[in-house]
Protein backbone atom coordinates (compact mmCIF):
# COMPACT_ATOMS: atom_id res chain seq x y z
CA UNK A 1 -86.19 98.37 88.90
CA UNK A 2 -82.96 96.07 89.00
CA UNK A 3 -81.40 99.17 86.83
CA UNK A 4 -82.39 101.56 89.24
CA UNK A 5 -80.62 99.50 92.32
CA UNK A 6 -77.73 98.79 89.74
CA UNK A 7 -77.26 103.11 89.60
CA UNK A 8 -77.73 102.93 93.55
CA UNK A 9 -74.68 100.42 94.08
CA UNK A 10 -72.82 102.71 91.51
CA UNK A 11 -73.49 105.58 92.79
CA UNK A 12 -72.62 104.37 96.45
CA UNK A 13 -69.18 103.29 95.28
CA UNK A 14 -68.30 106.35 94.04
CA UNK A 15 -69.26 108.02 97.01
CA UNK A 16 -67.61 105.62 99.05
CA UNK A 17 -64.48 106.00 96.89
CA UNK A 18 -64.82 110.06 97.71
CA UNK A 19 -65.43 109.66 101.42
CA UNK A 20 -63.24 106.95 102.00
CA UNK A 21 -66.24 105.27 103.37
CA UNK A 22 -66.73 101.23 103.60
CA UNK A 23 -69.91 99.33 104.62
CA UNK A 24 -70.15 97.48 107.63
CA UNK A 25 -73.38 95.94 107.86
CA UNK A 26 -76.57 95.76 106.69
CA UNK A 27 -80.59 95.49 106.67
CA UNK A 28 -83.14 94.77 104.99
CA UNK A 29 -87.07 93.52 105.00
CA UNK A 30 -88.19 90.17 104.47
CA UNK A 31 -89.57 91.01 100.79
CA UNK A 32 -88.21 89.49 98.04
CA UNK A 33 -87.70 93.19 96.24
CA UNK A 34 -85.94 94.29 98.80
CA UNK A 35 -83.47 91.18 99.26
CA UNK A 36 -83.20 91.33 95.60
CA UNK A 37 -81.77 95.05 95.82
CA UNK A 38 -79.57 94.45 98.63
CA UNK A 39 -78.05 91.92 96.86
CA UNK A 40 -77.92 93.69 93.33
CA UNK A 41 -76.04 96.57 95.70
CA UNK A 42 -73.55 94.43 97.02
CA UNK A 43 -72.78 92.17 94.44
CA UNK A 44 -71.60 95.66 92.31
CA UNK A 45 -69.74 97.07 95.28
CA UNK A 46 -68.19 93.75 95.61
CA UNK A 47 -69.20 92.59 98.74
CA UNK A 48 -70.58 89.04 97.74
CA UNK A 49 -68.91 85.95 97.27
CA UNK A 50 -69.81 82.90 95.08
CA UNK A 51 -68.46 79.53 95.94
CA UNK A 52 -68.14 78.00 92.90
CA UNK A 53 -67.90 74.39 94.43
CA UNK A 54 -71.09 74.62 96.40
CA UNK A 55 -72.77 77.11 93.79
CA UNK A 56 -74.00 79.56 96.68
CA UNK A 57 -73.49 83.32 97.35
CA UNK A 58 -72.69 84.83 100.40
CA UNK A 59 -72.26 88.62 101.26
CA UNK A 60 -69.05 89.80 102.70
CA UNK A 61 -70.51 91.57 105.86
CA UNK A 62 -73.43 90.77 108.15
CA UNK A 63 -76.79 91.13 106.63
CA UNK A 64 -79.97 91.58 108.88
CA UNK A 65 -83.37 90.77 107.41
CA UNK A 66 -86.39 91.26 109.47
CA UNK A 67 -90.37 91.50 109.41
CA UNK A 68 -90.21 94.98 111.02
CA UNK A 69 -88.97 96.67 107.93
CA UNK A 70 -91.91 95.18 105.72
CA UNK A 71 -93.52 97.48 103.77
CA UNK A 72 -96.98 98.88 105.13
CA UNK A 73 -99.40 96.01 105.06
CA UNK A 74 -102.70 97.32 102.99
CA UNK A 75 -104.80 94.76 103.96
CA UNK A 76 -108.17 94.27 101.39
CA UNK A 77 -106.18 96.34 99.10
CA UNK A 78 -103.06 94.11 98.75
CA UNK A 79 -103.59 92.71 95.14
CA UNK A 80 -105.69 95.59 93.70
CA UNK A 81 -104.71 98.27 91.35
CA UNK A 82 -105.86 101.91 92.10
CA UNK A 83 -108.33 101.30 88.86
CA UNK A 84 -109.93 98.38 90.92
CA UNK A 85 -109.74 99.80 94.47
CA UNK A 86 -111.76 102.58 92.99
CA UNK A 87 -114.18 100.72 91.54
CA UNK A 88 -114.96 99.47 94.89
CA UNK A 89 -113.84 102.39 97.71
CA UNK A 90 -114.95 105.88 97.61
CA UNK A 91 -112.06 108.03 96.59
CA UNK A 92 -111.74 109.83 99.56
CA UNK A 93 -111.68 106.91 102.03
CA UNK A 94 -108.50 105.39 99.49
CA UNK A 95 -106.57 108.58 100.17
CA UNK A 96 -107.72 108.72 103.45
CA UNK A 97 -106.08 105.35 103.82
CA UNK A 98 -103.04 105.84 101.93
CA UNK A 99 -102.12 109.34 103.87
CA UNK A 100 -104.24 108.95 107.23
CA UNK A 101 -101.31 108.25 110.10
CA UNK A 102 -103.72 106.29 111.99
CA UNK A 103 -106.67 104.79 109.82
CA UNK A 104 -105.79 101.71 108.83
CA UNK A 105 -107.19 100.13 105.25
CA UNK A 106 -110.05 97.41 105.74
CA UNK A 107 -108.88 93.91 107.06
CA UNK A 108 -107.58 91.53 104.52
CA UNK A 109 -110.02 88.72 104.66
CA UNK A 110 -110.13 85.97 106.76
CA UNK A 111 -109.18 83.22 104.18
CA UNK A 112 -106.62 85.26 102.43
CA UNK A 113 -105.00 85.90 105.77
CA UNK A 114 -105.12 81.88 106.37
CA UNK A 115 -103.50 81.82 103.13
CA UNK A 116 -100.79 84.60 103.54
CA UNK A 117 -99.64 82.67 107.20
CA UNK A 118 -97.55 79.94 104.98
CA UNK A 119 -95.33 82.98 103.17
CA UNK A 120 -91.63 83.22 104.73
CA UNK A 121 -92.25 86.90 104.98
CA UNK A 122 -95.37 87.25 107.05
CA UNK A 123 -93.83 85.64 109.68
CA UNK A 124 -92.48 88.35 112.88
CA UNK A 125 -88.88 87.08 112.35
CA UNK A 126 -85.82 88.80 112.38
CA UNK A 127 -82.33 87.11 111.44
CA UNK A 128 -78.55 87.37 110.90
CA UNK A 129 -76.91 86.16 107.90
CA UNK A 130 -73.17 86.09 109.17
CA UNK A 131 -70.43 85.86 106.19
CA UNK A 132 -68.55 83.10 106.03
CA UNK A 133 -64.55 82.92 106.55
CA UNK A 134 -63.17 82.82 103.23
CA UNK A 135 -61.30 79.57 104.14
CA UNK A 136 -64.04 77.24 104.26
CA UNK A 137 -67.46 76.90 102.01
CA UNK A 138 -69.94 78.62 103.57
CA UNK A 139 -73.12 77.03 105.07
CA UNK A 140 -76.22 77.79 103.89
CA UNK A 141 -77.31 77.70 107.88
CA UNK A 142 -74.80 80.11 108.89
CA UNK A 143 -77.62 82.73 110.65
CA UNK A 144 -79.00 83.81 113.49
CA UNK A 145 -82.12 83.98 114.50
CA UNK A 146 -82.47 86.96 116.95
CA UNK A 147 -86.39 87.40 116.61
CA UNK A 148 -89.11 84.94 116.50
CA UNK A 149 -89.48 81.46 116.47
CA UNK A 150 -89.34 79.74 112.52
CA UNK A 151 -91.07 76.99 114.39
CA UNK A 152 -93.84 78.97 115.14
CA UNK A 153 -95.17 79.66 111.50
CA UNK A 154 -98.79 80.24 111.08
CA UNK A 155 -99.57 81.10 114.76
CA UNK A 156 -100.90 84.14 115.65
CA UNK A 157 -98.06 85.18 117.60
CA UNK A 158 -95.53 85.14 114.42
CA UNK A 159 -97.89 86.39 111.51
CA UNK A 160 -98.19 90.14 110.33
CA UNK A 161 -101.30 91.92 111.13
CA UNK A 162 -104.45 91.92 108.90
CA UNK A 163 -104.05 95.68 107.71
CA UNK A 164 -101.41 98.64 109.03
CA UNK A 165 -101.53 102.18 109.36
CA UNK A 166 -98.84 103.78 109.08
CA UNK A 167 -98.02 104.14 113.23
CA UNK A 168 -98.38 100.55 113.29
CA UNK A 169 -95.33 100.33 110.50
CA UNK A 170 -93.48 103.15 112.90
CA UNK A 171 -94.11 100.76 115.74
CA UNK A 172 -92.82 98.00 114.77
CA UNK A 173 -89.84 99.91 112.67
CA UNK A 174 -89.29 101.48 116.53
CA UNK A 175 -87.68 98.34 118.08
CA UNK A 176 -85.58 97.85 114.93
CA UNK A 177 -83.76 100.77 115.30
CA UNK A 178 -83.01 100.77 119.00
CA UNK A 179 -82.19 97.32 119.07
CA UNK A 180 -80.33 96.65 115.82
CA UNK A 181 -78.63 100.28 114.39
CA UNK A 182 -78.17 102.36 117.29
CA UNK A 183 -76.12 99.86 119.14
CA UNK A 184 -74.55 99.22 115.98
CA UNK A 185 -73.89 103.02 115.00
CA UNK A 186 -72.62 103.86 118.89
CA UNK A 187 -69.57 101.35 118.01
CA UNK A 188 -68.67 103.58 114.93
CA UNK A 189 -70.18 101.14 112.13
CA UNK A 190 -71.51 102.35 108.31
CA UNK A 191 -75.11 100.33 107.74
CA UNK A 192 -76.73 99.98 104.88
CA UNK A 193 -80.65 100.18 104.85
CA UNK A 194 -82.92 99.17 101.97
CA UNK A 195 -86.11 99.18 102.60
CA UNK A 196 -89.92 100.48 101.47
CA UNK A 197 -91.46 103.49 100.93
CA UNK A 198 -93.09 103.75 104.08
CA UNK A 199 -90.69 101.64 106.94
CA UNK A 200 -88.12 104.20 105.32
CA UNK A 201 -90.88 107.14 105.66
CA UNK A 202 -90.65 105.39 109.79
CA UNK A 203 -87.16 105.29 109.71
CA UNK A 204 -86.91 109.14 108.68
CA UNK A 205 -89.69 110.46 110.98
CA UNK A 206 -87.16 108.69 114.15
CA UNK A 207 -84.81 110.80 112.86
CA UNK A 208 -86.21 114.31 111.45
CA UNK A 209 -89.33 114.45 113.42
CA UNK A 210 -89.68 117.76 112.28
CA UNK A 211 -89.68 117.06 108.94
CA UNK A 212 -91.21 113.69 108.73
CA UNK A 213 -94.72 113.54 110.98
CA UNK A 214 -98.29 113.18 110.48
CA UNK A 215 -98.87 116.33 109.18
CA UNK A 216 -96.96 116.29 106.75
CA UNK A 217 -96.05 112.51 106.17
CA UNK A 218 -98.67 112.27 103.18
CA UNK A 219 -96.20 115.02 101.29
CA UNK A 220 -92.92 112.94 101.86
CA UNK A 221 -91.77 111.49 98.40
CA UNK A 222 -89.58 108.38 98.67
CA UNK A 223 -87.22 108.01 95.40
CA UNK A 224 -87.06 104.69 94.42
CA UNK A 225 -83.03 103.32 94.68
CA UNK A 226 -81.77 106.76 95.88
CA UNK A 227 -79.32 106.75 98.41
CA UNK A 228 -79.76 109.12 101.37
CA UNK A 229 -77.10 109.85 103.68
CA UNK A 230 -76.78 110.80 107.07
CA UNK A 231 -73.72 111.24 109.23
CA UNK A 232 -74.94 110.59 113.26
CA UNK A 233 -72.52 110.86 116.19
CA UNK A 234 -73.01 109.45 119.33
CA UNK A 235 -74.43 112.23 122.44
CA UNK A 236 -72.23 112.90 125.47
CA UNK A 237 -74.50 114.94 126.88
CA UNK A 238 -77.62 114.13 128.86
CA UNK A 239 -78.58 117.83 128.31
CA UNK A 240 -78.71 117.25 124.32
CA UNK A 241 -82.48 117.86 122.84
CA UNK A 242 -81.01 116.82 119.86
CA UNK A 243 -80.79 112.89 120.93
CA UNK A 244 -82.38 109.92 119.01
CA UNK A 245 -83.26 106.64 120.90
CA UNK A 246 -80.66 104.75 121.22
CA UNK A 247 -78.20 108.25 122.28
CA UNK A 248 -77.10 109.32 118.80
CA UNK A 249 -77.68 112.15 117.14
CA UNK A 250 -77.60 113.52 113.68
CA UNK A 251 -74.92 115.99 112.83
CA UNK A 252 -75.84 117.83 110.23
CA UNK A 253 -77.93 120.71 110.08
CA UNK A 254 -81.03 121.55 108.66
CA UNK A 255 -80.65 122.98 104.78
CA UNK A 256 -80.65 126.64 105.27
CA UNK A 257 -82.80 127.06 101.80
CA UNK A 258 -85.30 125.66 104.15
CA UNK A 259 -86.27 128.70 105.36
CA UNK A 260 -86.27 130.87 102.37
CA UNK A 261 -89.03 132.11 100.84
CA UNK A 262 -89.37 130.55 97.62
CA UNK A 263 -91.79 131.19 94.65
CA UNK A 264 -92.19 127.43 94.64
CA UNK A 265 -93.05 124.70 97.18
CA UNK A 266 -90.37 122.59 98.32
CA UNK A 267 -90.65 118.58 98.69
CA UNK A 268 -90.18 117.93 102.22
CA UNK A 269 -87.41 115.14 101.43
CA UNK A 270 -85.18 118.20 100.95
CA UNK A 271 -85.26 119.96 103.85
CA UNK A 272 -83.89 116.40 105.83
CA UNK A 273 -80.73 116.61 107.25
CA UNK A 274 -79.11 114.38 105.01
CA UNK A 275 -77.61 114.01 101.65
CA UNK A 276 -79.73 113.10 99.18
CA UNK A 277 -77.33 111.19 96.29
CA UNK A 278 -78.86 112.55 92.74
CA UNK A 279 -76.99 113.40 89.73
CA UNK A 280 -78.87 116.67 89.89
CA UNK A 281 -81.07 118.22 92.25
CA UNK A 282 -83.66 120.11 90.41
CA UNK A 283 -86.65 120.95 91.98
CA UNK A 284 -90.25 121.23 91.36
CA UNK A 285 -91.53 124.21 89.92
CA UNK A 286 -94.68 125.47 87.81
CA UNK A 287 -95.21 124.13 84.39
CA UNK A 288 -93.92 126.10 81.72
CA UNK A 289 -91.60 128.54 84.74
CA UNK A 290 -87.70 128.59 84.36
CA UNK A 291 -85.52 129.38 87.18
CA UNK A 292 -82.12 130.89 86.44
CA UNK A 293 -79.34 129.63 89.09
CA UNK A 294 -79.63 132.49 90.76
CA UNK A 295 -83.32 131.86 91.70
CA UNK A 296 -82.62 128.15 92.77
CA UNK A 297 -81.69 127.89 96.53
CA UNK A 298 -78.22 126.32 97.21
CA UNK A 299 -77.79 122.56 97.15
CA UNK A 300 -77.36 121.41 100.53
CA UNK A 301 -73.53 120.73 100.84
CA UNK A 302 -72.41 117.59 101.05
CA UNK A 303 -71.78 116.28 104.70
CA UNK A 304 -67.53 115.29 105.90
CA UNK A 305 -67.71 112.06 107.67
CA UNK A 306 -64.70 112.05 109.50
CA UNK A 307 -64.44 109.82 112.72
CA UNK A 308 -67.98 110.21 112.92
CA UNK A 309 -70.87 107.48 112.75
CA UNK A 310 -72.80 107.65 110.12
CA UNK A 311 -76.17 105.36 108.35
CA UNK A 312 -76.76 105.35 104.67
CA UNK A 313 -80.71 104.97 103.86
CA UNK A 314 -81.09 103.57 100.52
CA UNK A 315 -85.20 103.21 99.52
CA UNK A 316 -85.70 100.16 97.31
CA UNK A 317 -89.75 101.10 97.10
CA UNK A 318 -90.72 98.98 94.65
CA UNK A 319 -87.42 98.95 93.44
CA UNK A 320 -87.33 95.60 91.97
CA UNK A 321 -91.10 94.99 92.23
């Protein structure tokens, strides 16, 4: 996993080298995999800082870390390996629960819940870590809390739900994005995202709706440590179907292989209007069939950003997990 992120950060460097394109900000979940990525990211496109007298790190620009980008909470399954969820759900009712946009798993149980109220990252808080001026040490306090109370821990106004389905993750994802990229995007910044297979699956349905809803959310495959780009703009018109929340919209279009037809199925991530950041695109096809180039649809070209706003969405899925 801390490879994979390692390739990520390398990957977005030279990609930032090619697009003249520098990081601004950026988010994250509460999880320790997550922070652990971010961090692995930054520290190799050199955008952390260790004070040698004090012996802490610090990032370089503003990171925001917040319960609404937790992964999906799976409630009496948390702990459980498919092997031993089987053993005790019928097979149906675990895919049911894994793909269904509304059914939530069973509850996680009462005294395991009591337990899981003390953890940093159950709690519904969402904070700034500023970075320091590089005149002065920095101070391990230097955040801000913009959600929540940290004095509230354990009450059932700060604690995560007993089990999500996957609307309730799109929910609470929701807020995140009006509140703390869109305003954030409208004044021209790059953000970094990294964040779970399913808060990114949120993130994505906000902005290719088409491409990322219940009917076909169970088909979406999240790359672990894969960057995704999209380039956004802001919308000057009120006319503009187009819009997100928030009154930006993406610029690219849809990949025109989209709506070929193919003699093999396509994985919905592909047909998002965004670049996906692979060393090579190859997709899915039959055992034992070999395409020849000209059988392969094109690869979606790669987007200009050019005084335009733009997000990159980096999955860290069990990246360092």
């Amino acid at each position: 996993g801390r490879a994979q992120a390692v390739a990520a950060a390398r990957t977005l460097r030279t990609y930032g080298e090619e697009m003249d394109l520098k990081l601004d900000c950026a988010v994250v979940s509460l999880l320790d995999r997550s922070q652990e990525t971010l961090n692995l990211i930054l520290e190799h496109l050199d955008l952390i800082v260790h004070n040698q007298e004090s012996g802490l790190s610090y990032p370089k620009i503003p990171v925001t870390a917040s319960w609404r980008l937790n992964e999906r909470h799976y409630g009496a399954l948390v702990g459980q390996s498919k092997s031993q969820a089987e053993e005790i759900y019928n097979k149906d009712l675990l895919g049911k629960w894994r793909h269904s946009w509304y059914d939530p798993p069973p509850p996680m149980d009462v005294q395991t819940l009591a337990a899981w109220r003390k953890y940093p990252h159950c709690q519904r808080i969402t904070f700034v870590q500023n970075p320091a001026p590089d005149d002065r040490p920095h101070n391990i306090n230097d955040w801000t809390l913009v959600e929540g109370n940290t004095y509230s821990r354990g009450s059932d106004e700060v604690i995560m739900p007993a089990s999500e389905a996957f609307s309730h993750v799109l929910e609470r994802v929701l807020p995140f994005w009006e509140k703390n990229i869109a305003p954030k995007l409208a004044l021209g910044q790059n953000i970094l995202l990294v964040g779970h297979a399913n808060s990114v699956k949120a993130m994505l349905h906000i902005l290719d709706p088409k491409v990322v809803n219940a009917n076909t959310v169970k088909n979406v495959k999240i790359p672990n440590s894969t960057p995704l780009v999209y380039e956004m703009e802001a919308s000057t018109s009120s006319q503009d179907k187009n819009v997100l929340p928030g009154g930006i919209r993406v610029v690219a279009e849809r990949p025109n292989f989209w709506s070929i037809e193919a003699p093999f199925d396509l994985e919905p991530r592909h047909a998002l209007r965004a670049t996906w950041l692979e060393r090579a695109w190859i997709p899915a096809t039959p055992q034992g069939l070999v395409l020849h180039p000209a059988d392969r649809p094109p690869e979606p070209k790669r987007t200009v950003m050019v005084e335009s706003l733009q997000t990159i969405v980096a999955s860290a899925a069990e990246a360092t997990g």
